[in-house]
PDB file of N, CA and C in Angstrom:
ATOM      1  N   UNK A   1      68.203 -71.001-113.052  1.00  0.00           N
ATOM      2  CA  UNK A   1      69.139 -71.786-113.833  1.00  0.00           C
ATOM      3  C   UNK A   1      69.435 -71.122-115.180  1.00  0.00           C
ATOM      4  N   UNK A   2      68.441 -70.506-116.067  1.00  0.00           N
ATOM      5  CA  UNK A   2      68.461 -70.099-116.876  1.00  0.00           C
ATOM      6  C   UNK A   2      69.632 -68.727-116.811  1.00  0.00           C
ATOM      7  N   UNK A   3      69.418 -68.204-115.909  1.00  0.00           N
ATOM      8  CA  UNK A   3      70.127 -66.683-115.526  1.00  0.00           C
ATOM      9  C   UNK A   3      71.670 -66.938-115.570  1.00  0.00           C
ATOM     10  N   UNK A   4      71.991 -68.188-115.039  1.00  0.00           N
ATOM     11  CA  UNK A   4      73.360 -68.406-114.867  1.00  0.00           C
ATOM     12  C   UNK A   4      74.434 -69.129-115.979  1.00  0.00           C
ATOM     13  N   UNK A   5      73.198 -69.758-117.398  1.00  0.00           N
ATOM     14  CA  UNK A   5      73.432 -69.759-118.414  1.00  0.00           C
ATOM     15  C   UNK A   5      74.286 -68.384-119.465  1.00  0.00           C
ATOM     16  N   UNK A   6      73.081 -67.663-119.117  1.00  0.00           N
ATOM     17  CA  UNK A   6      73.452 -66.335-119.576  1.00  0.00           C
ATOM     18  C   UNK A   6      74.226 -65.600-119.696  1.00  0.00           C
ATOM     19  N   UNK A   7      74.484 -65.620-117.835  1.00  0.00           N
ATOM     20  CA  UNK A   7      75.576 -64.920-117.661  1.00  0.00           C
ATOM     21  C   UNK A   7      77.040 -65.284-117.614  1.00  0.00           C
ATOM     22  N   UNK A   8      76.747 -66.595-117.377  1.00  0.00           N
ATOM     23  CA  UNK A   8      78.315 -67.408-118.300  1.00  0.00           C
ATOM     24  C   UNK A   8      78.503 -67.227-119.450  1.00  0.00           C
ATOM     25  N   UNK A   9      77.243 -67.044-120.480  1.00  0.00           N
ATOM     26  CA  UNK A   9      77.206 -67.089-122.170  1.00  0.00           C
ATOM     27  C   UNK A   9      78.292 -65.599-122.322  1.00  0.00           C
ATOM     28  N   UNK A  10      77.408 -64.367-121.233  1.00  0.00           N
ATOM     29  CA  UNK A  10      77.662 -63.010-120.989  1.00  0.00           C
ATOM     30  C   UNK A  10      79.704 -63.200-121.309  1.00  0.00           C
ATOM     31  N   UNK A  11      79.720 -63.671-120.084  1.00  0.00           N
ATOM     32  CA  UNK A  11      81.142 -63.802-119.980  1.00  0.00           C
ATOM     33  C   UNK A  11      82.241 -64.143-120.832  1.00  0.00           C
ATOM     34  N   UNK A  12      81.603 -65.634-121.513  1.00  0.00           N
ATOM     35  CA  UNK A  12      82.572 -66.214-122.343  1.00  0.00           C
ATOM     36  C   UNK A  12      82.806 -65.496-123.317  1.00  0.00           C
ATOM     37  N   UNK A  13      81.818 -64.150-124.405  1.00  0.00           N
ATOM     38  CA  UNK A  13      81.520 -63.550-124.964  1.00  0.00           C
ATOM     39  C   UNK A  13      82.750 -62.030-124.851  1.00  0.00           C
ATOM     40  N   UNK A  14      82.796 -61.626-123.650  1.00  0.00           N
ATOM     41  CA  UNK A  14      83.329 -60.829-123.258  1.00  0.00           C
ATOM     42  C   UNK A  14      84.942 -60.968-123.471  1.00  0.00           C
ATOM     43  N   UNK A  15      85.025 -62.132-122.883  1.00  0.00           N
ATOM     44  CA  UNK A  15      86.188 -62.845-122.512  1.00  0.00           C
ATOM     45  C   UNK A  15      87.114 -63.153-124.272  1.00  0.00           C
ATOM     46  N   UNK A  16      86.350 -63.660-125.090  1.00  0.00           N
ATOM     47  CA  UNK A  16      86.323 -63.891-125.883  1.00  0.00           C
ATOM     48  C   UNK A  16      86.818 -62.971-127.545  1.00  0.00           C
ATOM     49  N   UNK A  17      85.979 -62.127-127.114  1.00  0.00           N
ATOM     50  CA  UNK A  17      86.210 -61.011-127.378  1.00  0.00           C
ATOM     51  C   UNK A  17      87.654 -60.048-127.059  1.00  0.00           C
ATOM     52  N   UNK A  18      88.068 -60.056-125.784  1.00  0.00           N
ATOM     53  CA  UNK A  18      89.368 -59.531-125.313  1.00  0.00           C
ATOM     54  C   UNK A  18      90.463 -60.421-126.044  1.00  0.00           C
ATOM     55  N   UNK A  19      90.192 -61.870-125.816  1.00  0.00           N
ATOM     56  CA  UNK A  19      91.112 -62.007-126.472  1.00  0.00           C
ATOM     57  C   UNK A  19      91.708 -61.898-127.560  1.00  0.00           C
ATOM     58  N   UNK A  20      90.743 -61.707-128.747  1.00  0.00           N
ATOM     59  CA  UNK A  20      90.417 -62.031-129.799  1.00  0.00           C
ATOM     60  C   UNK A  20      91.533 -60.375-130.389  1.00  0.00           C
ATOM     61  N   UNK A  21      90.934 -59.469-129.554  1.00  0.00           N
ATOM     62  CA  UNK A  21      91.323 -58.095-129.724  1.00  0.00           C
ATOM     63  C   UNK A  21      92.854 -58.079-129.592  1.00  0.00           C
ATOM     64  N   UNK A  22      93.547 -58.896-128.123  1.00  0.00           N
ATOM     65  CA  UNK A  22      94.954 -58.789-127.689  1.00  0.00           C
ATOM     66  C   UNK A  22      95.796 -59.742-129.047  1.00  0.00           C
ATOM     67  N   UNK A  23      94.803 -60.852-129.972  1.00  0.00           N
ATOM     68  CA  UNK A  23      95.780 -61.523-130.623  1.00  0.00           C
ATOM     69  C   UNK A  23      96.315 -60.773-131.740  1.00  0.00           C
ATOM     70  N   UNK A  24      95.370 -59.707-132.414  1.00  0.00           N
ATOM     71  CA  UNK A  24      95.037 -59.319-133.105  1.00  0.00           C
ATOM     72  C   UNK A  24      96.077 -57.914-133.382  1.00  0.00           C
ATOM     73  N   UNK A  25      96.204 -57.130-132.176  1.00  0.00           N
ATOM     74  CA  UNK A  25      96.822 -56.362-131.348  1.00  0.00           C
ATOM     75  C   UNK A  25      98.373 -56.813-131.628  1.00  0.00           C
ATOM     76  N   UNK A  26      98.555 -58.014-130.954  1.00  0.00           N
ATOM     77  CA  UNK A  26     100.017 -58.654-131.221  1.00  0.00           C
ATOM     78  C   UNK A  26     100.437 -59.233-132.366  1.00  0.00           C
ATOM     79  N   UNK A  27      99.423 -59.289-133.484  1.00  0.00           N
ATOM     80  CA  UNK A  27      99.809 -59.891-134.903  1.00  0.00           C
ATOM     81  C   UNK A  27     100.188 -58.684-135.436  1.00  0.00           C
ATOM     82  N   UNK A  28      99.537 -57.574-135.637  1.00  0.00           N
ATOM     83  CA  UNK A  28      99.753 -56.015-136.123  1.00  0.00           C
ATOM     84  C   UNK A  28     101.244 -55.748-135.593  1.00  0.00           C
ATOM     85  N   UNK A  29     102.060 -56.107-134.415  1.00  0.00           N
ATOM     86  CA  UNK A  29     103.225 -55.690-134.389  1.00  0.00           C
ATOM     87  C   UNK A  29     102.573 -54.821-132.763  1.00  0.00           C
ATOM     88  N   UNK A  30     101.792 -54.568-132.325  1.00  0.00           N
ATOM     89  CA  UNK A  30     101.645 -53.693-131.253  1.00  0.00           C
ATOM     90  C   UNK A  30     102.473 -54.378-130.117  1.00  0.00           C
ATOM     91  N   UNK A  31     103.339 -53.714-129.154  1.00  0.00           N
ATOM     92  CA  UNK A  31     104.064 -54.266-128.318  1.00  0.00           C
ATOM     93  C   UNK A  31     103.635 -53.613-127.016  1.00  0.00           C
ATOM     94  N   UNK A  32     102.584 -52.678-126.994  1.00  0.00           N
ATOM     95  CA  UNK A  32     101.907 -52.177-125.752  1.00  0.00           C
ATOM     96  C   UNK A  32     100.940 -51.752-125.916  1.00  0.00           C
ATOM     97  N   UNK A  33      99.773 -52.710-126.214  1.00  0.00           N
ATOM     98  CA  UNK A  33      98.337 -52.988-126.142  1.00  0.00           C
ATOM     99  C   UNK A  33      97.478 -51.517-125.544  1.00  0.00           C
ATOM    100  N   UNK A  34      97.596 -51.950-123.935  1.00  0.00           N
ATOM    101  CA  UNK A  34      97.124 -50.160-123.584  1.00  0.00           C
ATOM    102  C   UNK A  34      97.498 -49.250-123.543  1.00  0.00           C
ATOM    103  N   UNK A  35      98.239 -49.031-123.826  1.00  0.00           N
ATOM    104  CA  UNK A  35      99.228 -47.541-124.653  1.00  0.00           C
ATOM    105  C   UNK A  35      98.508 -47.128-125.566  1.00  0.00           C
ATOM    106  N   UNK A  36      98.205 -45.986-125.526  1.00  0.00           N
ATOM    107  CA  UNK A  36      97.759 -44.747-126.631  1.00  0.00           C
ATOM    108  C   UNK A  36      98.527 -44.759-127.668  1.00  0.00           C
ATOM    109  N   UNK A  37      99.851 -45.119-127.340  1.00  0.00           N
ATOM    110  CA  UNK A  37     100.720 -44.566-128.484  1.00  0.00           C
ATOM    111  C   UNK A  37     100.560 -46.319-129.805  1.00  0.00           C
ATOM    112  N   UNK A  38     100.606 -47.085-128.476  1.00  0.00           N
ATOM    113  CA  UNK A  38     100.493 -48.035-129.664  1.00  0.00           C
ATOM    114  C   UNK A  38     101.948 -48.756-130.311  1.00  0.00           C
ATOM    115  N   UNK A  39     101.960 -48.914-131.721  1.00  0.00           N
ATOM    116  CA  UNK A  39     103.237 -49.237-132.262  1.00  0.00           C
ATOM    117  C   UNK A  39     105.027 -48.213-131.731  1.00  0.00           C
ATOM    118  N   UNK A  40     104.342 -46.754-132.263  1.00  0.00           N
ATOM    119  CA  UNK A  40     105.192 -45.942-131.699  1.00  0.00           C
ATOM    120  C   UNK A  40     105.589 -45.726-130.229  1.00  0.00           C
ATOM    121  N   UNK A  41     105.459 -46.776-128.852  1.00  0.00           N
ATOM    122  CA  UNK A  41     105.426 -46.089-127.859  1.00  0.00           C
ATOM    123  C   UNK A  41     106.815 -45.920-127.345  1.00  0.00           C
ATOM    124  N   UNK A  42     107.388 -44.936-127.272  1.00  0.00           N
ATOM    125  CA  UNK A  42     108.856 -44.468-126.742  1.00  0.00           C
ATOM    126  C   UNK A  42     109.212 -43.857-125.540  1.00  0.00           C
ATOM    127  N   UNK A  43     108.085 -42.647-125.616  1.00  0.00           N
ATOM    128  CA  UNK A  43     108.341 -41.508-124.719  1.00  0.00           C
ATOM    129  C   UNK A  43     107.110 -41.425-123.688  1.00  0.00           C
ATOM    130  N   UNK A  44     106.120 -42.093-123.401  1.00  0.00           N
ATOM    131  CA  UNK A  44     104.880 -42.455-122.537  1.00  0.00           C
ATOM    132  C   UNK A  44     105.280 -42.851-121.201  1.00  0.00           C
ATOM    133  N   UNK A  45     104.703 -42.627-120.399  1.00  0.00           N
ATOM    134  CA  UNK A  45     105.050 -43.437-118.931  1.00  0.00           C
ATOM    135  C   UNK A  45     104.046 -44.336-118.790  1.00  0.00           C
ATOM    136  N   UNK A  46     103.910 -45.038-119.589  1.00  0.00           N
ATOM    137  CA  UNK A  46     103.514 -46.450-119.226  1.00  0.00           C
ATOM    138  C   UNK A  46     104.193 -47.528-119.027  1.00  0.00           C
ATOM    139  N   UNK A  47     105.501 -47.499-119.517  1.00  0.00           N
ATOM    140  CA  UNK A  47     106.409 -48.860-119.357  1.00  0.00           C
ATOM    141  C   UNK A  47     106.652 -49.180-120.071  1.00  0.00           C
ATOM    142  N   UNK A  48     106.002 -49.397-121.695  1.00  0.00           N
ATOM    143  CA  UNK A  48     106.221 -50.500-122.218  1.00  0.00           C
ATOM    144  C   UNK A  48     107.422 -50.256-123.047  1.00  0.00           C
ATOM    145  N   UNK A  49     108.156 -48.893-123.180  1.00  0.00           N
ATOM    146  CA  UNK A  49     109.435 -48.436-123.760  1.00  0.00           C
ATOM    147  C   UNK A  49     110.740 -49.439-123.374  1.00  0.00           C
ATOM    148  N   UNK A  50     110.525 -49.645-121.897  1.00  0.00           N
ATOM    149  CA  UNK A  50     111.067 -50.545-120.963  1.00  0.00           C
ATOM    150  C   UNK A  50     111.279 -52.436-121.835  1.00  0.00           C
ATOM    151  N   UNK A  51     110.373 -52.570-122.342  1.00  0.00           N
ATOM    152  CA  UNK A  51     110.419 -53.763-122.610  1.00  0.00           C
ATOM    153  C   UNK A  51     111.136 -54.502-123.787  1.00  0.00           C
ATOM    154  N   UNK A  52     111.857 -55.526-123.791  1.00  0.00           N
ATOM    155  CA  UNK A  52     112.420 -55.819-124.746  1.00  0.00           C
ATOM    156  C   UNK A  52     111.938 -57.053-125.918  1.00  0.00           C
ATOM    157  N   UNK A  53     111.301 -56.479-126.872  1.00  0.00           N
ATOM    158  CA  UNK A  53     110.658 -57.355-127.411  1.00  0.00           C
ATOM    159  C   UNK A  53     111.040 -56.907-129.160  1.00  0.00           C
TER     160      UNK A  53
END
């Protein structure tokens, strides 16, 4: 019982954390999070050049 405490604690933590990073991410102006490039992304093949935001 104890273990499954944990590893929910584990999770929410994790979870928690991501988000915390993506709001943070999108307050700064970042419009493609996993992009290397970041604020500047234009010329990357990731997509997010694609997007209209």
């Amino acid at each position: 019982m104890l273990e499954n405490i944990i590893i929910v604690a584990v999770v929410l933590v994790i979870v928690g954390a991501a988000s915390l990073y993506i709001y943070k991410a999108k307050k700064n102006g970042n419009k493609c999070i996993g992009c290397s490039a970041g604020k500047s992304c234009k010329s990357c093949n990731c997509g997010c050049s694609e997007q209209k935001k």
